[in-house]
N, C-alpha and C. Protein backbone atom coordinates (compact mmCIF):
# COMPACT_ATOMS: atom_id res chain seq x y z
N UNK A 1 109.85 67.46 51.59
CA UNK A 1 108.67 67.26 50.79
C UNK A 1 108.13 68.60 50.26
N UNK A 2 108.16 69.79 51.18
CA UNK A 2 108.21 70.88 51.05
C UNK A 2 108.56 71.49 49.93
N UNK A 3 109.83 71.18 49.83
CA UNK A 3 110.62 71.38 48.73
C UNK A 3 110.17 71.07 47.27
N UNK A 4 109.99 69.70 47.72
CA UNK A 4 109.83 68.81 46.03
C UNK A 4 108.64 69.55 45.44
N UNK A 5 107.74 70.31 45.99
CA UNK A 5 106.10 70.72 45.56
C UNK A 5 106.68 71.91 45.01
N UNK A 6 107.35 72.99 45.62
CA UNK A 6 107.90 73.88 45.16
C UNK A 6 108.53 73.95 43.85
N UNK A 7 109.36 73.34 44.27
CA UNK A 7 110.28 72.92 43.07
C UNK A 7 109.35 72.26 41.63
N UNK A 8 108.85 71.70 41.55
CA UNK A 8 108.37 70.95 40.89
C UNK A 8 107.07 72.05 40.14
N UNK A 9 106.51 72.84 40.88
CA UNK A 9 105.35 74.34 40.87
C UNK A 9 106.63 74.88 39.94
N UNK A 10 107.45 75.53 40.31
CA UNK A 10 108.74 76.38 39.67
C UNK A 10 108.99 75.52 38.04
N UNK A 11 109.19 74.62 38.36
CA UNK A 11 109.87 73.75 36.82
C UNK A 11 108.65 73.69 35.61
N UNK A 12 107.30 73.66 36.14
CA UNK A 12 106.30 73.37 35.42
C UNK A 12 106.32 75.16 34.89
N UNK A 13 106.49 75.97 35.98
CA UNK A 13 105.76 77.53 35.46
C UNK A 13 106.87 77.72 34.34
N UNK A 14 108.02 77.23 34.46
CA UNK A 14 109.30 77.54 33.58
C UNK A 14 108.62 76.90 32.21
N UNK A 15 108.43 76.30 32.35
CA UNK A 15 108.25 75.33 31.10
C UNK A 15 107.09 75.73 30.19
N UNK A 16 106.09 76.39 30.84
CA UNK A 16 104.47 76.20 30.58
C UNK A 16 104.88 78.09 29.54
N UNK A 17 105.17 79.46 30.90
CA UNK A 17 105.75 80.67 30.31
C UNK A 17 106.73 80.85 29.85
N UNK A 18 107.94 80.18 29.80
CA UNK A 18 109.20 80.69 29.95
C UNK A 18 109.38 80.52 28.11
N UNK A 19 108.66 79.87 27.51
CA UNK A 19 108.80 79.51 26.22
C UNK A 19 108.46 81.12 25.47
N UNK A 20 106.73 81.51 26.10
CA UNK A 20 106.05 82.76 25.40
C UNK A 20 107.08 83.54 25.88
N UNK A 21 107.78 83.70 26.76
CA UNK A 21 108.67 85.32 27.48
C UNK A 21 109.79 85.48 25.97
N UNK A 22 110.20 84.12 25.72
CA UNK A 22 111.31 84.28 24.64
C UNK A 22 110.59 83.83 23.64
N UNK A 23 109.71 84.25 22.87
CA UNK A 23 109.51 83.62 21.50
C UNK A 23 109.66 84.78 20.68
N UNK A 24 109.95 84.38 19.78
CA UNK A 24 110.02 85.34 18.87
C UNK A 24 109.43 84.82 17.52
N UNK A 25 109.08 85.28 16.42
CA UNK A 25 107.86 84.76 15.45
C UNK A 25 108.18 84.80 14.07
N UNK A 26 108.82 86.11 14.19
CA UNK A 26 109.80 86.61 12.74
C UNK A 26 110.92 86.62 12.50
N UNK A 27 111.42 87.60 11.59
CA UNK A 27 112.75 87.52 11.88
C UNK A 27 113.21 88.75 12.67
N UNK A 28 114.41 89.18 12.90
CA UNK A 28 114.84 90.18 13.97
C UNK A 28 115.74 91.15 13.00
N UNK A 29 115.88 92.46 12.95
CA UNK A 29 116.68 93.13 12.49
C UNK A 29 116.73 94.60 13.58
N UNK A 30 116.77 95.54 12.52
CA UNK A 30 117.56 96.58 13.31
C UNK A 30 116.38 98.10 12.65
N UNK A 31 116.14 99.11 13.48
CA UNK A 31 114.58 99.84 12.84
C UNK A 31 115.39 101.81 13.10
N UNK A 32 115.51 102.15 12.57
CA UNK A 32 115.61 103.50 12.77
C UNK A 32 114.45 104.33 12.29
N UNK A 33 114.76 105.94 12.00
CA UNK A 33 113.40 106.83 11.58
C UNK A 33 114.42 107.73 10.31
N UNK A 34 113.38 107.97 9.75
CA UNK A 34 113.53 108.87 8.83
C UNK A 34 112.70 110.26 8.61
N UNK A 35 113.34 111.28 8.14
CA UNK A 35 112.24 112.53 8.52
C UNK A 35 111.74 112.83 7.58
N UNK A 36 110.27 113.73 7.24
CA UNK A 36 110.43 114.05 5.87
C UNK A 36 111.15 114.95 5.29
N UNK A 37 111.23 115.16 3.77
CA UNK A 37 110.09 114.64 2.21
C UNK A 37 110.18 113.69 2.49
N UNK A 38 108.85 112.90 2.52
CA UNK A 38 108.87 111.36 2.22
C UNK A 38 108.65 111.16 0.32
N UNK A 39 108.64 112.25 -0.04
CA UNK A 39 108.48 112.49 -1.54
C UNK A 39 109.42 112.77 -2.35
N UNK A 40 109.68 112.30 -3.68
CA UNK A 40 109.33 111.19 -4.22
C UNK A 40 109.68 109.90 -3.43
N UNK A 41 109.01 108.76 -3.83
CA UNK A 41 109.23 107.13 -3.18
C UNK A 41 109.79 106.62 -4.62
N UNK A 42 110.97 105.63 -4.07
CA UNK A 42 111.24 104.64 -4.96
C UNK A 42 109.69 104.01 -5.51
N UNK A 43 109.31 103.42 -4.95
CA UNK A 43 107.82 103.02 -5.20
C UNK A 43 106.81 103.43 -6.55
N UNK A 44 106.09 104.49 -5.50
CA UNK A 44 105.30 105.78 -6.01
C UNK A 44 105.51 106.62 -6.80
N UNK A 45 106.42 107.08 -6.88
CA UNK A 45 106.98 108.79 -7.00
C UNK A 45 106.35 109.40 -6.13
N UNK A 46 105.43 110.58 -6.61
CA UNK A 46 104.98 110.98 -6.02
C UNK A 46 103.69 111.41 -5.65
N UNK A 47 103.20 110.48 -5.72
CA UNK A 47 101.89 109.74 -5.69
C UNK A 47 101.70 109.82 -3.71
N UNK A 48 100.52 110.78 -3.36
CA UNK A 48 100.09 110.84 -2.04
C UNK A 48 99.40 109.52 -1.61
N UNK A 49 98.65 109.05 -2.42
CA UNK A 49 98.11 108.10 -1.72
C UNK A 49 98.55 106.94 -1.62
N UNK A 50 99.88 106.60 -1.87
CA UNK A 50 100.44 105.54 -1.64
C UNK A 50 100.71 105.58 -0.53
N UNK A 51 100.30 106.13 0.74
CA UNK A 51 100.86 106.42 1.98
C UNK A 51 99.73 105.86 3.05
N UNK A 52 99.81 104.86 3.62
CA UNK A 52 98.63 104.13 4.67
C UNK A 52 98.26 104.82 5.77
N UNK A 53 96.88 104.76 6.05
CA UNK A 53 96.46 105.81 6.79
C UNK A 53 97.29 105.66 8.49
N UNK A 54 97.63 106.81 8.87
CA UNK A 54 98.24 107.24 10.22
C UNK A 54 99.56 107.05 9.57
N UNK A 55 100.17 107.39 8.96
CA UNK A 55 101.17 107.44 8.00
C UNK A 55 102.30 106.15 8.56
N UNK A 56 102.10 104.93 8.71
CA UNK A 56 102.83 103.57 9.35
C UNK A 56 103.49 103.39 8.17
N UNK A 57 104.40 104.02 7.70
CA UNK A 57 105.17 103.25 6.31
C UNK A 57 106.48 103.17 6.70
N UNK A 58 106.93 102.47 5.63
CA UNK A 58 108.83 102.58 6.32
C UNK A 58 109.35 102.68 4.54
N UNK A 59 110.75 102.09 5.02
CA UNK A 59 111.69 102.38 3.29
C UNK A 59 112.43 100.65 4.24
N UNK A 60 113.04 100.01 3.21
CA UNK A 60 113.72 99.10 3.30
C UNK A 60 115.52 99.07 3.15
N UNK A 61 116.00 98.07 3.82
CA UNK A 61 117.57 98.15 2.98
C UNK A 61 116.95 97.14 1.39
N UNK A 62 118.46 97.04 1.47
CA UNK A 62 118.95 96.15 0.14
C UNK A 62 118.23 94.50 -0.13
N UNK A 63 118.15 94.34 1.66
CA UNK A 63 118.29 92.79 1.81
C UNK A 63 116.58 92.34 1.34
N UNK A 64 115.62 93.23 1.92
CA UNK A 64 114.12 93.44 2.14
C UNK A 64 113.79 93.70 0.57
N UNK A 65 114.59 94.49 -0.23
CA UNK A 65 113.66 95.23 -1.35
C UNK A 65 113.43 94.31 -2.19
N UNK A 66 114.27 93.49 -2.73
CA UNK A 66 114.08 92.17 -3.26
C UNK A 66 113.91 93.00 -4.95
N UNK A 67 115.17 93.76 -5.23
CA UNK A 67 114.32 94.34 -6.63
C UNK A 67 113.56 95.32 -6.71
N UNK A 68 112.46 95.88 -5.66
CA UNK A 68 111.66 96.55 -6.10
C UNK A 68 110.58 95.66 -6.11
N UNK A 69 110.74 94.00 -5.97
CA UNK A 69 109.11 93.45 -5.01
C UNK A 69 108.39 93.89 -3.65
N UNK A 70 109.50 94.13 -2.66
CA UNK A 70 108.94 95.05 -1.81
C UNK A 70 108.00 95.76 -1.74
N UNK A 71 107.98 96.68 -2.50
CA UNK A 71 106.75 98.07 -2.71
C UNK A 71 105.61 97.33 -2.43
N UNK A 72 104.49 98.35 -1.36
CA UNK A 72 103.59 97.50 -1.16
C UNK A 72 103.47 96.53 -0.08
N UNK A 73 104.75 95.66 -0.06
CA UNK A 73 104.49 94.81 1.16
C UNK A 73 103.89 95.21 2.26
N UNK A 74 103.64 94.63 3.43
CA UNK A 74 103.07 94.68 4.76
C UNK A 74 103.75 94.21 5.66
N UNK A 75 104.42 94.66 7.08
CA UNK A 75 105.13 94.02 7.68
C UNK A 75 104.23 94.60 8.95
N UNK A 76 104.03 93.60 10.03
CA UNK A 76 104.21 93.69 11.46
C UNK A 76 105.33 93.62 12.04
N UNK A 77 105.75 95.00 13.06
CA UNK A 77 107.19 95.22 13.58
C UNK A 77 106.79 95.59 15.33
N UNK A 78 107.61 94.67 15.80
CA UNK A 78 107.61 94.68 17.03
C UNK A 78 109.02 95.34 18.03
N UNK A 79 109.32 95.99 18.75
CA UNK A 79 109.81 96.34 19.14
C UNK A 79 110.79 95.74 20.27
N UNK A 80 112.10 95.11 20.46
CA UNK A 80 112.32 94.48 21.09
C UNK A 80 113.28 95.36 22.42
N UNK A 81 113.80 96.01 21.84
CA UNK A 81 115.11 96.21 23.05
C UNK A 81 115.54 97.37 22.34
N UNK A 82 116.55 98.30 23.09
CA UNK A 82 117.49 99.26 22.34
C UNK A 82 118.49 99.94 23.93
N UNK A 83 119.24 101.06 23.36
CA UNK A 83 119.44 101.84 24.83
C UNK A 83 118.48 102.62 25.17
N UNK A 84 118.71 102.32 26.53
CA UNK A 84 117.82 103.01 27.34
C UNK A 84 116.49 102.46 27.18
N UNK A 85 115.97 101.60 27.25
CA UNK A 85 115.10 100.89 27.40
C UNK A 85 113.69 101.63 26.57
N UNK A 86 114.40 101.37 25.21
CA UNK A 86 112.91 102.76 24.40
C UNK A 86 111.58 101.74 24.32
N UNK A 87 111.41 100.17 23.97
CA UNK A 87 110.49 100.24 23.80
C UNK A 87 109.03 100.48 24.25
N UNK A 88 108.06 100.51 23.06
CA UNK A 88 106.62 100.67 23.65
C UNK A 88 105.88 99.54 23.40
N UNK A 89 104.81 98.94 24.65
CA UNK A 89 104.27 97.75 24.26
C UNK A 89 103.51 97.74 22.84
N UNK A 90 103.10 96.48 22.36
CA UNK A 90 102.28 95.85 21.11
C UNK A 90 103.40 96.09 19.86
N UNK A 91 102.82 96.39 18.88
CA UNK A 91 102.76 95.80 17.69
C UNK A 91 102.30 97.01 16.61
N UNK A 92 102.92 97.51 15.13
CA UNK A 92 102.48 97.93 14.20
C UNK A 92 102.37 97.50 13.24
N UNK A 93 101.35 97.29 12.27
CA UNK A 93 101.51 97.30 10.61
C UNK A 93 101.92 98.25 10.19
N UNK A 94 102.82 97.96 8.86
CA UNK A 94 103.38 99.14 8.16
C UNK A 94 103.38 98.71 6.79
N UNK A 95 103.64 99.80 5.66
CA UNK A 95 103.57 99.31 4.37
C UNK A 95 105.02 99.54 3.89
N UNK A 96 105.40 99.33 3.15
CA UNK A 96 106.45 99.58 2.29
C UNK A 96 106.03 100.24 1.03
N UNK A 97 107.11 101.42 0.95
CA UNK A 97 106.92 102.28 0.00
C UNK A 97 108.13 102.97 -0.80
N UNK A 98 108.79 102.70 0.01
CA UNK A 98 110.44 103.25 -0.42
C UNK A 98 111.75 102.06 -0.06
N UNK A 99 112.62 102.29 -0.92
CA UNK A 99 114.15 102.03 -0.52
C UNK A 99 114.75 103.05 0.49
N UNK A 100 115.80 102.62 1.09
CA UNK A 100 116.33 103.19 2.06
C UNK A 100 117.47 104.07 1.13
N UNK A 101 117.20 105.50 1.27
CA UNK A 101 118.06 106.30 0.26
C UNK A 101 119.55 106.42 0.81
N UNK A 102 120.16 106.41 2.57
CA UNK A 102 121.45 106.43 2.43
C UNK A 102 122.12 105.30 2.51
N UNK A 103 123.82 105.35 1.89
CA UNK A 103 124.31 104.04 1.55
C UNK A 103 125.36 104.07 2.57
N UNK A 104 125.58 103.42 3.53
CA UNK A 104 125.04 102.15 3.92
C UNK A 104 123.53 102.56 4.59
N UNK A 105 122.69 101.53 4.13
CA UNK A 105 121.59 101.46 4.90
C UNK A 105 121.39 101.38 6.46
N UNK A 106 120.96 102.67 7.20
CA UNK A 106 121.68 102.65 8.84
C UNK A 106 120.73 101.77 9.63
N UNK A 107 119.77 100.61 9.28
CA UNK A 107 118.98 99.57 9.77
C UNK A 107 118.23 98.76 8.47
N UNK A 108 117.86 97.91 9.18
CA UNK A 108 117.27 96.76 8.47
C UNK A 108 115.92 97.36 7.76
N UNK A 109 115.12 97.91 8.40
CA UNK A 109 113.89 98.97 8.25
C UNK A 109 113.94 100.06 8.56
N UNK A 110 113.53 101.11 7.53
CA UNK A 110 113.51 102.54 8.57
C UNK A 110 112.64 103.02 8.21
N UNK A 111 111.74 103.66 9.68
CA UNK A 111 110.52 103.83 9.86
C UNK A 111 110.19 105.46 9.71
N UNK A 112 109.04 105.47 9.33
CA UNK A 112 108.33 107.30 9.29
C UNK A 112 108.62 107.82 10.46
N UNK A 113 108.62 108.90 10.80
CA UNK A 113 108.49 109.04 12.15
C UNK A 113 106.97 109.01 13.22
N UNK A 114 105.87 108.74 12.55
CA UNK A 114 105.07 108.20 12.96
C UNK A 114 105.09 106.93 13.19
N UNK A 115 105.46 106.05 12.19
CA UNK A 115 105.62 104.73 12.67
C UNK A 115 106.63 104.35 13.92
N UNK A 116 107.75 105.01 13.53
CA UNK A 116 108.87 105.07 15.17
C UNK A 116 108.28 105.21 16.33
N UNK A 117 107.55 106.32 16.20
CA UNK A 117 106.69 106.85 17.86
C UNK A 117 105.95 106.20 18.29
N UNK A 118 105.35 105.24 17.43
CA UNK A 118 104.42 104.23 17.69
C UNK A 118 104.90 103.08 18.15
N UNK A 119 106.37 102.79 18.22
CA UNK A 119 106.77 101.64 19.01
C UNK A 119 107.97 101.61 19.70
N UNK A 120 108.72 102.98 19.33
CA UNK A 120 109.90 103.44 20.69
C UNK A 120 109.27 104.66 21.13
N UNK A 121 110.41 105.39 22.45
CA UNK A 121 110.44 106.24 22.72
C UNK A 121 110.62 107.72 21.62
N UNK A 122 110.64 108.64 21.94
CA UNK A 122 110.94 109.68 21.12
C UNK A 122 112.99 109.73 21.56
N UNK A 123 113.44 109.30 22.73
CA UNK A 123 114.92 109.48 22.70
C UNK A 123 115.46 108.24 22.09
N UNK A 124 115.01 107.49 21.42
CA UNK A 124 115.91 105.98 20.86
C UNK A 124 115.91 107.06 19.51
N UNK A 125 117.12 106.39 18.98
CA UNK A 125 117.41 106.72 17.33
C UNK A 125 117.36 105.32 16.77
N UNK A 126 117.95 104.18 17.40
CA UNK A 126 117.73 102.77 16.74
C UNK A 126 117.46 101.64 17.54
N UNK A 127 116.47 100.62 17.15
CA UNK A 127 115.90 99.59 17.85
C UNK A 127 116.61 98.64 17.27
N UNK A 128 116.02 97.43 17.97
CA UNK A 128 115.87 95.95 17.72
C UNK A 128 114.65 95.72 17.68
N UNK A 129 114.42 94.99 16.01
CA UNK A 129 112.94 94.54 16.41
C UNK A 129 112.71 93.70 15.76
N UNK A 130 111.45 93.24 15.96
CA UNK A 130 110.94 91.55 15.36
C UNK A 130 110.44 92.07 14.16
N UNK A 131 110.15 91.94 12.61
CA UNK A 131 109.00 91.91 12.28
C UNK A 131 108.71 90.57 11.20
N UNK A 132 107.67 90.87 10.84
CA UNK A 132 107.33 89.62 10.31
C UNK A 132 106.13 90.50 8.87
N UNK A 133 106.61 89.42 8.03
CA UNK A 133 105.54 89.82 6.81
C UNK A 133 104.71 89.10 6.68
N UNK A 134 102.93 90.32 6.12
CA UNK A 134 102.18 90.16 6.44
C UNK A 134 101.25 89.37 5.02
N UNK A 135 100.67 88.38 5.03
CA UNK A 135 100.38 87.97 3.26
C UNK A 135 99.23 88.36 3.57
N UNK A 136 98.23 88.04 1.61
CA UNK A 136 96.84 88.61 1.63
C UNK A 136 96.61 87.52 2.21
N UNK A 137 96.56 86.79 2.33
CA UNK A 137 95.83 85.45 3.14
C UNK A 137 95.96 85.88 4.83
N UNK A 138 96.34 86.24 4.62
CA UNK A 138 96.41 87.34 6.60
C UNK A 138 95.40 88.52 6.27
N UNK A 139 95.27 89.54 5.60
CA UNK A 139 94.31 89.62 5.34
C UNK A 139 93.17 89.05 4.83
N UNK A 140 93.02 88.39 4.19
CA UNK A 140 92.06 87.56 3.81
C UNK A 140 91.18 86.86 5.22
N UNK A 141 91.67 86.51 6.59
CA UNK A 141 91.43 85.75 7.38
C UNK A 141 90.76 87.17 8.27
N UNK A 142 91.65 88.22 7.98
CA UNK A 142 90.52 89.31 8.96
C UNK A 142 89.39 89.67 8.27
N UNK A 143 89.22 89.92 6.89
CA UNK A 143 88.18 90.27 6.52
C UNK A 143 87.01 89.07 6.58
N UNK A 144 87.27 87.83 6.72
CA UNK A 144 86.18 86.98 7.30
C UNK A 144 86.05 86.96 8.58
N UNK A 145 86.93 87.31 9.76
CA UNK A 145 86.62 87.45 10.77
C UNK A 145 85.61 88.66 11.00
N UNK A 146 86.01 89.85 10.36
CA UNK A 146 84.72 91.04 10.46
C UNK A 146 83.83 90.89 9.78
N UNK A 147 83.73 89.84 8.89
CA UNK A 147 82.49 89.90 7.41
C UNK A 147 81.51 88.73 8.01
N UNK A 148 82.16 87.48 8.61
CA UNK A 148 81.69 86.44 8.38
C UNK A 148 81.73 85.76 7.37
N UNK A 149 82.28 86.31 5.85
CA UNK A 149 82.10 85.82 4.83
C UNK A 149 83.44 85.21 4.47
N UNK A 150 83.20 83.95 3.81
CA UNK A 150 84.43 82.93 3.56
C UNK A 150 84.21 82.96 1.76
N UNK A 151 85.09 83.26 1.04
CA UNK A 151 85.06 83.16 -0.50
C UNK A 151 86.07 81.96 -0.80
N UNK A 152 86.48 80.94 -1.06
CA UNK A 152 87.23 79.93 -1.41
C UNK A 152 88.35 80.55 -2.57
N UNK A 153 89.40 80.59 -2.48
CA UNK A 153 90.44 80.96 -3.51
C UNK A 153 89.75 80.57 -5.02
N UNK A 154 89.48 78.82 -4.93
CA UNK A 154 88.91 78.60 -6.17
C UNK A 154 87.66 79.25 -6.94
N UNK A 155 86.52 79.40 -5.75
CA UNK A 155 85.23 80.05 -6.23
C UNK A 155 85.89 81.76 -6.50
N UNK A 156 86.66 81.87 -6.40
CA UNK A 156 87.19 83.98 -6.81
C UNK A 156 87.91 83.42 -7.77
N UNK A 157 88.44 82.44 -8.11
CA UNK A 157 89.72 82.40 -9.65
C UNK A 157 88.38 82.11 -10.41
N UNK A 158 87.23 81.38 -10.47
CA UNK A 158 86.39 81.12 -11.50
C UNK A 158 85.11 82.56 -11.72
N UNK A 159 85.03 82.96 -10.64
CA UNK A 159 84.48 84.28 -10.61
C UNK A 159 85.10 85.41 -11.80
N UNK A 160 86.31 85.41 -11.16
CA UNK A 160 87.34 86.47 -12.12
C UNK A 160 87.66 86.02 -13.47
N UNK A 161 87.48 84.44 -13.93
CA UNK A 161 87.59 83.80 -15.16
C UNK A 161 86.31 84.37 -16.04
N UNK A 162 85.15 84.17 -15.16
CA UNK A 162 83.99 84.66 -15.56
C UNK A 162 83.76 85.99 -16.20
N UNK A 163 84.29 86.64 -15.58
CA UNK A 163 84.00 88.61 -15.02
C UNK A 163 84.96 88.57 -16.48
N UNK A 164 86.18 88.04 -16.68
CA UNK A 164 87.25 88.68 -17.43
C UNK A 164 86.30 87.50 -19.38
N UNK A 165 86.10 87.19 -19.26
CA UNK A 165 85.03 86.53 -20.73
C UNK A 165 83.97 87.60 -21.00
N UNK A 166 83.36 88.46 -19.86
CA UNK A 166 82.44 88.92 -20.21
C UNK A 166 82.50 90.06 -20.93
């Protein structure tokens, strides 16, 4: 009887955590670093302020740039695994600002070296990691969480219909 309580405690905890231990949210690729000039950017040129503050930017491969839609994007990148066990806990935002200049592209993303330090070790050269892209409607949902203020997509398209007649 002993048993069955045990057992049964064990099967539920499997079931209830064992889902969050393995989830994953995005998609998974592969993250290296790059050193500077970060100047010129496919992007930018060379334009300083295209660069997000604490310098979190990366360059993309082929698969990510989509053309040159990229530029700009927002990705959250999580850090999963590598040798030697580099990662660091949480989570970064990063922007996109560049293509990945050597051919073959040596990861899926490659990160500033600020952005790297921020989620491996300083001895990893390449990760595994989650990330996931970030829309304005993800922003949009934090700036009402800090504002309180909710603007309706529709009431800002008739706003801006307005603003742009005048």
């Amino acid at each position: 009887m002993r048993h069955f309580f045990l057992f049964s405690f064990l099967i539920i905890f499997v079931i209830i955590f064992g889902k969050q231990l393995f989830l994953v949210q995005g998609d998974v690729g592969t993250a290296s670093s790059y050193n500077p000039p970060y100047l010129p950017t496919a992007c930018n040129g060379d334009r300083q302020d295209q660069f997000p503050p604490g310098n979190l930017f990366v360059a993309v491969n082929e698969g990510l740039w989509d053309n040159g839609a990229a530029c700009g994007r927002r990705y959250r990148l999580r850090c999963l695994s590598g040798a030697h066990r580099p990662c660091r806990d949480g989570t970064i935002d990063v922007k996109v600002v560049d293509f990945c200049k050597k051919t073959p592209c040596p990861s899926t993303i490659v990160l500033s070296t600020d952005a790297f330090s921020a989620i491996s070790r300083p001895h990893a050269k390449k990760i595994n990691i989650e990330y996931t892209q970030k829309t304005l409607m993800y922003y949009e949902q934090i700036r009402v969480i800090l504002t309180g203020e909710f603007q309706s997509p529709a009431k800002k398209l008739t706003q801006r219909v307005v603003s742009d007649k005048d």
